[in-house]
N, C-alpha and C. Protein backbone atom coordinates (compact mmCIF):
# COMPACT_ATOMS: atom_id res chain seq x y z
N UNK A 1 82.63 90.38 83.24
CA UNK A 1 83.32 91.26 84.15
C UNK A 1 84.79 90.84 84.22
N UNK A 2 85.82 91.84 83.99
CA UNK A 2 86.99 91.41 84.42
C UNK A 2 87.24 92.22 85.59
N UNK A 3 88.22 91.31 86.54
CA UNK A 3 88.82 91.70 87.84
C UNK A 3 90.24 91.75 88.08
N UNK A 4 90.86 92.29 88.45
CA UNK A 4 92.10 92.42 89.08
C UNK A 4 92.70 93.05 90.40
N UNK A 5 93.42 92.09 90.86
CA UNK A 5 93.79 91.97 91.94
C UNK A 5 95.25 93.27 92.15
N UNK A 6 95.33 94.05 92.78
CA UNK A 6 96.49 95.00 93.59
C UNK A 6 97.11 94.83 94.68
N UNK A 7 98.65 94.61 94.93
CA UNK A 7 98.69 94.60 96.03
C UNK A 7 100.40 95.10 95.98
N UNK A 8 100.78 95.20 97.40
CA UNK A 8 102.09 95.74 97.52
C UNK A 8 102.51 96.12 98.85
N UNK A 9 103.67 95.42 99.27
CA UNK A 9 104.23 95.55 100.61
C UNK A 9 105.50 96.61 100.79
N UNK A 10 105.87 97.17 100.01
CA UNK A 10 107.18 97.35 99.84
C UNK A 10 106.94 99.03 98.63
N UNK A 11 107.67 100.02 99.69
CA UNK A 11 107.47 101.31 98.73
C UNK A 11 108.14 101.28 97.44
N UNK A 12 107.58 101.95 96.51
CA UNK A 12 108.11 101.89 95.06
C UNK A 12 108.06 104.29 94.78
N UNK A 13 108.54 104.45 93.11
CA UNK A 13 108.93 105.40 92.92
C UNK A 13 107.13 106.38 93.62
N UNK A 14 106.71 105.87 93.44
CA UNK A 14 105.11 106.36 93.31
C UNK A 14 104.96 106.65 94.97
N UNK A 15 105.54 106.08 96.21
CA UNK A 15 105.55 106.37 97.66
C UNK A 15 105.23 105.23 97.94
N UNK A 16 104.08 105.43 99.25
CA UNK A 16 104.00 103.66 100.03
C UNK A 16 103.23 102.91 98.74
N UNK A 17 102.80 101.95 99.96
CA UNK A 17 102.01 100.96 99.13
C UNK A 17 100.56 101.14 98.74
N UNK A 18 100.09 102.05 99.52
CA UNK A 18 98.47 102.32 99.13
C UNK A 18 98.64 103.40 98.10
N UNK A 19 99.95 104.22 97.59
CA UNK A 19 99.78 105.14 97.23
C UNK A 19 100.70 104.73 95.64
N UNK A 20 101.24 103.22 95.78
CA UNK A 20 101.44 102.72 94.20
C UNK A 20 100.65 102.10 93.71
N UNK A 21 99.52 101.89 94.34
CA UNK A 21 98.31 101.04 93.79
C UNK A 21 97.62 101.53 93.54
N UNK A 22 97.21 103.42 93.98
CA UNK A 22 96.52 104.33 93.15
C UNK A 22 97.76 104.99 91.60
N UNK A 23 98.80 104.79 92.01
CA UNK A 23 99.39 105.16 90.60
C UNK A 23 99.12 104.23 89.91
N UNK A 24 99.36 102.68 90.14
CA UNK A 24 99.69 101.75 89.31
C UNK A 24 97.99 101.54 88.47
N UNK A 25 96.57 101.92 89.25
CA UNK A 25 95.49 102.26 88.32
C UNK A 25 95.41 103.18 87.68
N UNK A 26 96.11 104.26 87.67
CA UNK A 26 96.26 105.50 86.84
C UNK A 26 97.05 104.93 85.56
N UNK A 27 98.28 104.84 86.00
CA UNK A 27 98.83 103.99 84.90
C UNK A 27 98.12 102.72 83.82
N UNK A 28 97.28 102.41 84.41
CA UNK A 28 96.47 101.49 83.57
C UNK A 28 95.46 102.17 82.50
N UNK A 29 95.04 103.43 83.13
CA UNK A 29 93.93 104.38 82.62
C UNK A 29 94.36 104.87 81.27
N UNK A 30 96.12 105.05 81.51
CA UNK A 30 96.57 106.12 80.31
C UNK A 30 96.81 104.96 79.39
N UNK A 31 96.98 103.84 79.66
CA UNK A 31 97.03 102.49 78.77
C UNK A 31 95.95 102.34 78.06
N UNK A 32 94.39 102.85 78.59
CA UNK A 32 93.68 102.52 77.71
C UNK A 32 92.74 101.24 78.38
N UNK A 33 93.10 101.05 79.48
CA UNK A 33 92.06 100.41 80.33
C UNK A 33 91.24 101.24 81.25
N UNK A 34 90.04 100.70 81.41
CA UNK A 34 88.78 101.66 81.92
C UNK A 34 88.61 100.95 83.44
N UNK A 35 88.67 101.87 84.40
CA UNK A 35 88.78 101.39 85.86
C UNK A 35 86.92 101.57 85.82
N UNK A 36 86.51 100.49 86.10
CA UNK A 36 84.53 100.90 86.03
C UNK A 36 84.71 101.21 88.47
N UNK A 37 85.42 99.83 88.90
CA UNK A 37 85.39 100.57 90.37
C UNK A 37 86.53 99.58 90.92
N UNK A 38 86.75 100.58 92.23
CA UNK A 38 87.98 100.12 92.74
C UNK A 38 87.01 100.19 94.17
N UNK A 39 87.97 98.18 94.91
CA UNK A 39 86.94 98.51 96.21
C UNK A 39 87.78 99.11 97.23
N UNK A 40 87.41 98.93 99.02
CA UNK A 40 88.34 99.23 99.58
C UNK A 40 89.48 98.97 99.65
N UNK A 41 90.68 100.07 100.10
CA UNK A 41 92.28 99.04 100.45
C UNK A 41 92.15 98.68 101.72
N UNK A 42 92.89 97.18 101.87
CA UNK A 42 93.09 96.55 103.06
C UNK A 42 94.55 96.50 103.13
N UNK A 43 94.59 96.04 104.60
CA UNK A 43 95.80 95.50 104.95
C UNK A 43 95.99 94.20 105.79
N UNK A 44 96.77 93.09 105.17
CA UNK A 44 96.68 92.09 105.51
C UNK A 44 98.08 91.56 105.68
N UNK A 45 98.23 90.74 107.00
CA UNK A 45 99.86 90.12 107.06
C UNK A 45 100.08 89.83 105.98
N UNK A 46 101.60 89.64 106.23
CA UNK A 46 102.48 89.04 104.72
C UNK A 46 102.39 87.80 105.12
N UNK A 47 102.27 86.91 103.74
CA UNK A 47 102.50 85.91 103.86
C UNK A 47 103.83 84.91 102.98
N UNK A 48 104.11 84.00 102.95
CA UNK A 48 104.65 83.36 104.30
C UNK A 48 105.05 83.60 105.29
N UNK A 49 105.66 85.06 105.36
CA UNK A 49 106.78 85.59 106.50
C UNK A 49 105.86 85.85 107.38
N UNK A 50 105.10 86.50 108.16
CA UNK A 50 104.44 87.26 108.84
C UNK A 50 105.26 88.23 109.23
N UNK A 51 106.50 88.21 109.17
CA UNK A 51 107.66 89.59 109.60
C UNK A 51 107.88 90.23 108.81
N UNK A 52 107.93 90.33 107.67
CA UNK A 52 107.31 91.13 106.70
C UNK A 52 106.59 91.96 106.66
N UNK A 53 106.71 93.45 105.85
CA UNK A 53 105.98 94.54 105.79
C UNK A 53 104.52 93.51 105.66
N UNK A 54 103.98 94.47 106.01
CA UNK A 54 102.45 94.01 106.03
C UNK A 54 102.28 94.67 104.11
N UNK A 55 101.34 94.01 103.92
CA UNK A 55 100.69 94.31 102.25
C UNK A 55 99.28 94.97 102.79
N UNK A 56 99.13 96.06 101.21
CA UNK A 56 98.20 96.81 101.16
C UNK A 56 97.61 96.30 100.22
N UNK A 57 96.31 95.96 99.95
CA UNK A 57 95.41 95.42 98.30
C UNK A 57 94.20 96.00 98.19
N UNK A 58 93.85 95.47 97.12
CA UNK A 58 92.75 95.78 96.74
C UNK A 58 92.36 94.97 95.38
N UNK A 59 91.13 95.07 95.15
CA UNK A 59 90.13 94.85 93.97
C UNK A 59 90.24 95.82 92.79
N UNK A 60 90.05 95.71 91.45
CA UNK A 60 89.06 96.31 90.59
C UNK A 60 88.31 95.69 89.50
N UNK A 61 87.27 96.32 89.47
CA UNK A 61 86.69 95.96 87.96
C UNK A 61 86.97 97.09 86.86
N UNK A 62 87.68 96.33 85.74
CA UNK A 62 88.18 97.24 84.93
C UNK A 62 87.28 96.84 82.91
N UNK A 63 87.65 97.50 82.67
CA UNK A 63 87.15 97.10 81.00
C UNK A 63 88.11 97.59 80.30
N UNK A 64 88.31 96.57 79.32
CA UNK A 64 89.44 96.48 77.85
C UNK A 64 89.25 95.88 76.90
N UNK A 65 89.32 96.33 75.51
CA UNK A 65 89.52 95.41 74.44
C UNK A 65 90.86 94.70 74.62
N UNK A 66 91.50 94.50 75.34
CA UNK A 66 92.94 93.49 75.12
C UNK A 66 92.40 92.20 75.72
N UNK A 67 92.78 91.18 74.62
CA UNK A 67 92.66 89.89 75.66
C UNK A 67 93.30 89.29 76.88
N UNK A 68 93.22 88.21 77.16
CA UNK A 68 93.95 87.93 78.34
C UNK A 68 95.64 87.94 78.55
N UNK A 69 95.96 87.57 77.53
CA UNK A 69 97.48 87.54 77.59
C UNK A 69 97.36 88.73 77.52
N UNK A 70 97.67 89.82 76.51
CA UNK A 70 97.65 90.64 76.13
C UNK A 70 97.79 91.87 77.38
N UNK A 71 96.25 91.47 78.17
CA UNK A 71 96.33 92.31 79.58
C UNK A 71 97.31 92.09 80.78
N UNK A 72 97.50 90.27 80.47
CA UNK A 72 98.67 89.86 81.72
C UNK A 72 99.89 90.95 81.54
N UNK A 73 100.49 91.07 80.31
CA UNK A 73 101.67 91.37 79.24
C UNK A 73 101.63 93.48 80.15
N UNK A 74 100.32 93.30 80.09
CA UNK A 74 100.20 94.83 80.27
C UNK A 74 100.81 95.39 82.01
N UNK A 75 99.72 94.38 82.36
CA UNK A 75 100.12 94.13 84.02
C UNK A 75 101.61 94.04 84.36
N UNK A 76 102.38 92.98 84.13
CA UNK A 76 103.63 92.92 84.64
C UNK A 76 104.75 94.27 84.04
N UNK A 77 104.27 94.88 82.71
CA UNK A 77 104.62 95.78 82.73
C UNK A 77 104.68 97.07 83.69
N UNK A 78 103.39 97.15 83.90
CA UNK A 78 103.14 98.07 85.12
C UNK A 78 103.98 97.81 85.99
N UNK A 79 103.41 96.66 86.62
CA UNK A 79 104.09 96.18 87.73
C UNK A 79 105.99 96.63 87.49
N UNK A 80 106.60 96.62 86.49
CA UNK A 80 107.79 96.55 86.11
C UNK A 80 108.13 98.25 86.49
N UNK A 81 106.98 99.17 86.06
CA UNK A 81 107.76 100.60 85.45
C UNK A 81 107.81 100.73 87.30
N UNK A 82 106.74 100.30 88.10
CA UNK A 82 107.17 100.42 90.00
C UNK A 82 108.30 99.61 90.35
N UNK A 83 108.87 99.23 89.80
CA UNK A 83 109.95 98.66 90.29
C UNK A 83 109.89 97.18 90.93
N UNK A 84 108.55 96.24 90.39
CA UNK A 84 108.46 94.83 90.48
C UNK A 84 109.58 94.02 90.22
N UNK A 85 110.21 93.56 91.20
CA UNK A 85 111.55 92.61 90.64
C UNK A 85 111.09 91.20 91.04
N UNK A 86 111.09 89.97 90.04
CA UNK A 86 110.57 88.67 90.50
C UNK A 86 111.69 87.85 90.74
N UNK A 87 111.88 87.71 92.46
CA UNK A 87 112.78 87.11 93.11
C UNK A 87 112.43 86.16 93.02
N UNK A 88 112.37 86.00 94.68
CA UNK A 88 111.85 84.63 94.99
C UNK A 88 110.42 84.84 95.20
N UNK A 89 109.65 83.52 95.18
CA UNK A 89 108.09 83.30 94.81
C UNK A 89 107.99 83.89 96.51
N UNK A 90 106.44 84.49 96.77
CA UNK A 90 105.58 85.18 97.92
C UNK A 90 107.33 86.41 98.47
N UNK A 91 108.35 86.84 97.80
CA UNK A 91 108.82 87.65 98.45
C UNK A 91 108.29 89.14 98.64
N UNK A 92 108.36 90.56 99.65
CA UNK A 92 108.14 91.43 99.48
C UNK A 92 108.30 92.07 98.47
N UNK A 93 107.47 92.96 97.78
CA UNK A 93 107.57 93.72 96.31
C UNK A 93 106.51 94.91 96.11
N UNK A 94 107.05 95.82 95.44
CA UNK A 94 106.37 96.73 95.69
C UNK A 94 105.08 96.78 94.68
N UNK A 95 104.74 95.76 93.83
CA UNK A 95 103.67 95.76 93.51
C UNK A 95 103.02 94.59 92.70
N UNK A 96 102.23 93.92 93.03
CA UNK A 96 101.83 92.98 92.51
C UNK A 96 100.23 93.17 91.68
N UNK A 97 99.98 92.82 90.49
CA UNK A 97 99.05 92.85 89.54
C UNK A 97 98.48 91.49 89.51
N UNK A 98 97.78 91.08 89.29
CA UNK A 98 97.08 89.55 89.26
C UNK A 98 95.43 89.65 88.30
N UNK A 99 95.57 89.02 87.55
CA UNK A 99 94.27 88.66 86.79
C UNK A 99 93.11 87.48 87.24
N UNK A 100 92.37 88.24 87.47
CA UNK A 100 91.60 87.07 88.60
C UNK A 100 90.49 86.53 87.83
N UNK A 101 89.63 87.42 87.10
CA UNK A 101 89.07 86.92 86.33
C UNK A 101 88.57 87.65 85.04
N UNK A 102 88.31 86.90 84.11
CA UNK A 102 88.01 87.67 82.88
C UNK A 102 86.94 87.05 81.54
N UNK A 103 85.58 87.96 82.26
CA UNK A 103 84.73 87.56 81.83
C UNK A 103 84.06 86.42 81.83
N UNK A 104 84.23 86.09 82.97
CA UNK A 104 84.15 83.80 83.47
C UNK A 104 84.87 83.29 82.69
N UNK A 105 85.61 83.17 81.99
CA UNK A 105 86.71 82.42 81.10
C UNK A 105 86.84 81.35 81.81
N UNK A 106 87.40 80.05 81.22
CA UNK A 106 88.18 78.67 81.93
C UNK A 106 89.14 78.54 81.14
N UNK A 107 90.43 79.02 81.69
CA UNK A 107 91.22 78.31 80.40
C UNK A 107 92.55 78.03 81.01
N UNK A 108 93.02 76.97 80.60
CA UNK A 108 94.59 76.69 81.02
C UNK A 108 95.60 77.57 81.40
N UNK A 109 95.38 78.99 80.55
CA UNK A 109 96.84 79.62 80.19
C UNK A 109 97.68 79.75 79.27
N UNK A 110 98.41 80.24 79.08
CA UNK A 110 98.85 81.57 79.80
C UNK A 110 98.00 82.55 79.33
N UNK A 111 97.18 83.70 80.46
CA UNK A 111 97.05 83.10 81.68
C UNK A 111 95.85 82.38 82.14
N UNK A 112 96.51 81.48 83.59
CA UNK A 112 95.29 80.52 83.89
C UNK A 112 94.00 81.12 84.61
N UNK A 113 92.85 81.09 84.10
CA UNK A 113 91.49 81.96 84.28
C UNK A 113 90.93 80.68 84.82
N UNK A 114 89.93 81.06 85.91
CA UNK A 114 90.16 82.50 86.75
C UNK A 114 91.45 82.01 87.75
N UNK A 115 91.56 82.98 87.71
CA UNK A 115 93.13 82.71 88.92
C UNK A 115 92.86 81.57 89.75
N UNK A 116 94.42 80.88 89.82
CA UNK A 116 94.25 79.02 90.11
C UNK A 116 93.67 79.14 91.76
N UNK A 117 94.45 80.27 92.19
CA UNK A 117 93.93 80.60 94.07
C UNK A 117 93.04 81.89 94.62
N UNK A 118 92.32 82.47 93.79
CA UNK A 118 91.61 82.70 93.85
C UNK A 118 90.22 82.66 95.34
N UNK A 119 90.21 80.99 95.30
CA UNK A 119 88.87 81.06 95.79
C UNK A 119 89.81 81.01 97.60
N UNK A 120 90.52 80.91 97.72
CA UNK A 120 92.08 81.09 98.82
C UNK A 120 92.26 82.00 99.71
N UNK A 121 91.98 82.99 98.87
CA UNK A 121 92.96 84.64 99.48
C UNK A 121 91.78 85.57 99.99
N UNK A 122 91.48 85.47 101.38
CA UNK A 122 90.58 86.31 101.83
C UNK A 122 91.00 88.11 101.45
N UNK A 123 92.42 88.66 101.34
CA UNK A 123 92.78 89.82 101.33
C UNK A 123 92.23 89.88 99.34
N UNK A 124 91.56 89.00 98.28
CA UNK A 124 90.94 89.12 97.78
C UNK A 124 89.66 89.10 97.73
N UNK A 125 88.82 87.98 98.05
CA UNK A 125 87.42 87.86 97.86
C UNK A 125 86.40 88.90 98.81
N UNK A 126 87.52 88.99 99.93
CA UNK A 126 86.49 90.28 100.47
C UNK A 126 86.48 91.48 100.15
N UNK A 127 87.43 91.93 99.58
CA UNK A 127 87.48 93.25 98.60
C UNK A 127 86.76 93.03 97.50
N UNK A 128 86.56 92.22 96.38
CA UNK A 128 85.84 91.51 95.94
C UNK A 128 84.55 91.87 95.79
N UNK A 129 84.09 91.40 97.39
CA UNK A 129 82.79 91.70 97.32
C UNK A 129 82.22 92.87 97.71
N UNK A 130 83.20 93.82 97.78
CA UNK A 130 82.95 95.43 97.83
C UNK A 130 82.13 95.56 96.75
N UNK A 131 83.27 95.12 95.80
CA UNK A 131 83.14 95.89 94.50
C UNK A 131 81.88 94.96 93.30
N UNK A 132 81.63 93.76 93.96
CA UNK A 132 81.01 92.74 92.93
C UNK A 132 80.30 91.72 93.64
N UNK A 133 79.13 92.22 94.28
CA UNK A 133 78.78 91.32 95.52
C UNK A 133 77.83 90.04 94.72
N UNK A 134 77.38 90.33 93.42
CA UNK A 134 77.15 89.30 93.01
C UNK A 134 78.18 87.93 92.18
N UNK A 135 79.11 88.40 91.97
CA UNK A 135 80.27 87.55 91.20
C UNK A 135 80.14 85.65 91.47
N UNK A 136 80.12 85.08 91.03
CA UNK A 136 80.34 83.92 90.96
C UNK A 136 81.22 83.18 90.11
N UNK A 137 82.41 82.24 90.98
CA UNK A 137 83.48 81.52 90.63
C UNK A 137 82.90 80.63 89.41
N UNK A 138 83.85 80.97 88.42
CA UNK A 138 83.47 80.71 86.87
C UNK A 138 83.30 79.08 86.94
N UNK A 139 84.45 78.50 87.82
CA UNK A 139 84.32 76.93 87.86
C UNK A 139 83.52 76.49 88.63
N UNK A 140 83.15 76.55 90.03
CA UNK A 140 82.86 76.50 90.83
C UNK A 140 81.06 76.90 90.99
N UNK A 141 80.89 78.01 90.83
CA UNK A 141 79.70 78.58 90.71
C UNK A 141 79.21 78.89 92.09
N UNK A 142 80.18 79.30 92.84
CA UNK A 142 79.84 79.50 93.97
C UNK A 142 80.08 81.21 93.87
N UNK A 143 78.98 81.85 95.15
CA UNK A 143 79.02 83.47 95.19
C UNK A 143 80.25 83.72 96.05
N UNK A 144 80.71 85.39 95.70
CA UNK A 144 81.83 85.34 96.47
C UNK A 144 81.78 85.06 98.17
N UNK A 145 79.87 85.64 98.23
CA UNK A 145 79.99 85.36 100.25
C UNK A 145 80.39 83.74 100.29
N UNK A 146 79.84 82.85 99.64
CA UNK A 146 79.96 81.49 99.99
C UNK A 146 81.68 81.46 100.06
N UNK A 147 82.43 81.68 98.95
CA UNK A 147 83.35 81.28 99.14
C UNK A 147 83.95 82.46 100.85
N UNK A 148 83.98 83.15 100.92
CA UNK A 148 84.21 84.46 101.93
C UNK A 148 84.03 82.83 103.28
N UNK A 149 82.82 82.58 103.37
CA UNK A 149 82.63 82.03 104.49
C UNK A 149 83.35 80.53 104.53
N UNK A 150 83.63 80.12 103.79
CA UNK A 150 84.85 78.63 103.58
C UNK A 150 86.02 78.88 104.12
N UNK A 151 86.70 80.21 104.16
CA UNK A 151 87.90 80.74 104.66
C UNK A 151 88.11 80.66 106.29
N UNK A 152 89.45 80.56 106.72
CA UNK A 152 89.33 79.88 107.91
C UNK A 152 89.63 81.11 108.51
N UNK A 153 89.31 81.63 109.88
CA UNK A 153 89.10 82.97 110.69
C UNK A 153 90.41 84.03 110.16
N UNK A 154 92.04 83.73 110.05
CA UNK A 154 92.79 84.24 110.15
C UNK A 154 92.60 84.81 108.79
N UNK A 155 92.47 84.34 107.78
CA UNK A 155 92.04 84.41 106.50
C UNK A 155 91.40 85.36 105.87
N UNK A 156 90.75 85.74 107.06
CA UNK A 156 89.43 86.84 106.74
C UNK A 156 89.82 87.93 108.01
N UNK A 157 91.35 88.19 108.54
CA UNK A 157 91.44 89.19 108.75
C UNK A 157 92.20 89.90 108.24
N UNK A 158 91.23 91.17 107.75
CA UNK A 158 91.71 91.94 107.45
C UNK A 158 91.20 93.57 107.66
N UNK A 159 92.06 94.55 108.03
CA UNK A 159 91.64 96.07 107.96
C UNK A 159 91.66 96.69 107.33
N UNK A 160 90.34 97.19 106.48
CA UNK A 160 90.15 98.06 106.05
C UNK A 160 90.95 99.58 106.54
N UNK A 161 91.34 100.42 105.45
CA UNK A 161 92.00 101.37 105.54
C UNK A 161 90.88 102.67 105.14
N UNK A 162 90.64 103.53 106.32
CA UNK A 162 90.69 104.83 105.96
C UNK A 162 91.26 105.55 105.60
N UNK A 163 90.33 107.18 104.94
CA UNK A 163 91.40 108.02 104.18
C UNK A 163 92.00 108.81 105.22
């Protein structure tokens, strides 16, 4: 299974943020990557800032013949044609792509599988487990609820967005 991570605080050409993260999977589609499911969007403080636009994310499970670089290469492109500019590290941006995992891989990098923080980011693993309630951390071997429940309260809030 490969996964990837969506997210975005900050409007780009495509409108807000829930609404470049449905372009920015469209855009992946005409690339030639296969969206199999996308889970819910959340919204979760920004972090470091907390004054910061709040971020919108989400999950998918997607399928590709491109390997890992190959797909990173693809991603930041995307991320690029919305208007991703890489400032400074955790700044607001209107769209962030992340490779979380691919196919249980372990590998150093570039890129590092499965994503180094991963088991971290509640505004991931609980979307996550929308979409992949059986998944287990390639190193680790833990399910995503286990890791879900290691997360400390603030961690795990997050709102789900209706349509």
């Amino acid at each position: 299974m490969i996964v990837i991570a969506l997210g975005a605080n900050l409007p780009s050409r495509a409108g807000a943020p829930r609404d470049t993260l449905k372009a920015a999977l469209d855009e992946l589609s005409r690339s030639g990557v296969r969206i199999d499911a996308v889970s819910f969007y959340c919204v979760t403080k920004a972090w470091p800032d907390p004054a910061d636009p709040p971020f919108v994310n989400a999950v998918a499970r997607i399928e590709t013949t491109l390997l890992p670089a190959d797909l990173m290469e693809l991603l930041h492109q995307v991320e690029m044609k919305f208007g991703r500019r890489r400032a400074a590290r955790n700044a607001p941006r209107t769209l962030d792509l992340d490779l979380l995992d691919y196919d249980g891989r372990i590998e150093s990098g570039p890129p590092r599988l499965p994503h180094p923080r991963l088991s971290e980011r509640g505004f991931v693993l609980v979307p996550l487990e929308d979409i992949a309630p059986g998944w287990r951390h390639p190193v680790t071997g833990q399910t995503v609820a286990a890791l879900i429940a290691t997360l400390p309260p603030d961690a795990r809030d997050i709102r789900r967005l209706t349509d």
